[in-house]
Protein backbone atom coordinates (compact mmCIF):
# COMPACT_ATOMS: atom_id res chain seq x y z
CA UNK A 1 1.99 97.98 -46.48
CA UNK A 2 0.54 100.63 -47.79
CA UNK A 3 -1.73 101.29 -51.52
CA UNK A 4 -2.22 103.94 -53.51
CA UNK A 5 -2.85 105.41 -56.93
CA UNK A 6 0.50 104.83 -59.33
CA UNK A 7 2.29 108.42 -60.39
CA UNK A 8 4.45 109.26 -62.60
CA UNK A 9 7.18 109.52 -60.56
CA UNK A 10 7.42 106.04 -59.62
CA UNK A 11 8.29 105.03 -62.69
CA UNK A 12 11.50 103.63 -62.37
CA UNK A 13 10.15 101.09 -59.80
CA UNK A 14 6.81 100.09 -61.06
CA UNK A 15 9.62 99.19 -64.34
CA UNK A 16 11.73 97.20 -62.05
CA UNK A 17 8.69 95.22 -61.18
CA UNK A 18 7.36 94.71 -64.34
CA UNK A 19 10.96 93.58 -65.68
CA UNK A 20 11.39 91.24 -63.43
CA UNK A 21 7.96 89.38 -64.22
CA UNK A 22 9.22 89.24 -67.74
CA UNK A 23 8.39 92.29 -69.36
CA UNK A 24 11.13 93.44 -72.11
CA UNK A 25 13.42 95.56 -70.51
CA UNK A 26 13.74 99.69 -70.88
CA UNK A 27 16.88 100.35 -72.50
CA UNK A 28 18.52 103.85 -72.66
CA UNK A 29 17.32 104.22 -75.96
CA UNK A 30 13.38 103.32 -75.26
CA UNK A 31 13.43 105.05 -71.53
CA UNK A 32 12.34 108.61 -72.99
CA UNK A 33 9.29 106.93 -74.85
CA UNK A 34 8.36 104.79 -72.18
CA UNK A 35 8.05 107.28 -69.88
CA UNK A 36 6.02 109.16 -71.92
CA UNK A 37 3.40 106.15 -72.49
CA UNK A 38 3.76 105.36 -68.58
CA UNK A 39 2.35 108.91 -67.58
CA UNK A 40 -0.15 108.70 -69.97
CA UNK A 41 -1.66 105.73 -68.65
CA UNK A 42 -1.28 106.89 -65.37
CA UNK A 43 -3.56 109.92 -65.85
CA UNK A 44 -5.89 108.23 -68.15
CA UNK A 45 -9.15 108.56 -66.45
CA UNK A 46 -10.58 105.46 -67.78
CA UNK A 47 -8.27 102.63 -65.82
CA UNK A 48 -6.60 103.07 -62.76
CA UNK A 49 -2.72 101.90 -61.51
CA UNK A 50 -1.78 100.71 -58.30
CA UNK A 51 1.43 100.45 -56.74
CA UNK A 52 1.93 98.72 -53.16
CA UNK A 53 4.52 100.45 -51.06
CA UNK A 54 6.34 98.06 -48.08
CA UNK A 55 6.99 99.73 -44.77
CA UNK A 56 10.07 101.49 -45.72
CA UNK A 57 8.47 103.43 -48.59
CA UNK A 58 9.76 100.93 -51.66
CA UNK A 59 6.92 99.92 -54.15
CA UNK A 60 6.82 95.76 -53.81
CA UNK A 61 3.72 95.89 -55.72
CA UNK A 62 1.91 97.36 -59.28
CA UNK A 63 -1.75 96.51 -60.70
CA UNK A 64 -3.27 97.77 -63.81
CA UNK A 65 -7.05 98.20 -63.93
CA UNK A 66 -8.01 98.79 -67.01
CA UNK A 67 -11.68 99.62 -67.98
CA UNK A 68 -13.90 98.40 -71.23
CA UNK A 69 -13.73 100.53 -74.58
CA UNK A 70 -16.54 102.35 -74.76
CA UNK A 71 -17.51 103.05 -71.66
C-alpha cells in the first residue's frame, strides 16, 4: 500500500469510492461539472486529498483534509 496526494486524474476512482459509501452517483449529465469541482479541490491549497493505492496500482482508499475558514 502505498499514499499519496489525490490528482486529478484519478478521478474516476476516488468517484467509485465515494459512490459506493453512499455518495449520489455521477451521471453522464453531472460528470463534466463534477470534474470540474473535483480538480478544484484537489489543487486548493488550503485542504489536502489522499488516495491509498493497493499493490497493483488501484486506489482502495480516499481522505479529505480539509482546513478551517480563515486560516
Amino acid at each position: 500500500m502505498k499514499g499519496r496526494s489525490a490528482e486529478p486524474r484519478d478521478f474516476e476512482a476516488v468517484t467509485t469510492l465515494l459512490e459506493l459509501l453512499g455518495r449520489k452517483e455521477v451521471t453522464d449529465e453531472t460528470r463534466d461539472r463534477c470534474r470540474e469541482i473535483y480538480a478544484a479541490q484537489v489543487s486548493d491549497p488550503g485542504s489536502d486529498h489522499l488516495v491509498v493505492e493497493n499493490d497493483e496500482g488501484e486506489i482502495v482508499g480516499f481522505c479529505s483534509l480539509l482546513g478551517a475558514a480563515g486560516n
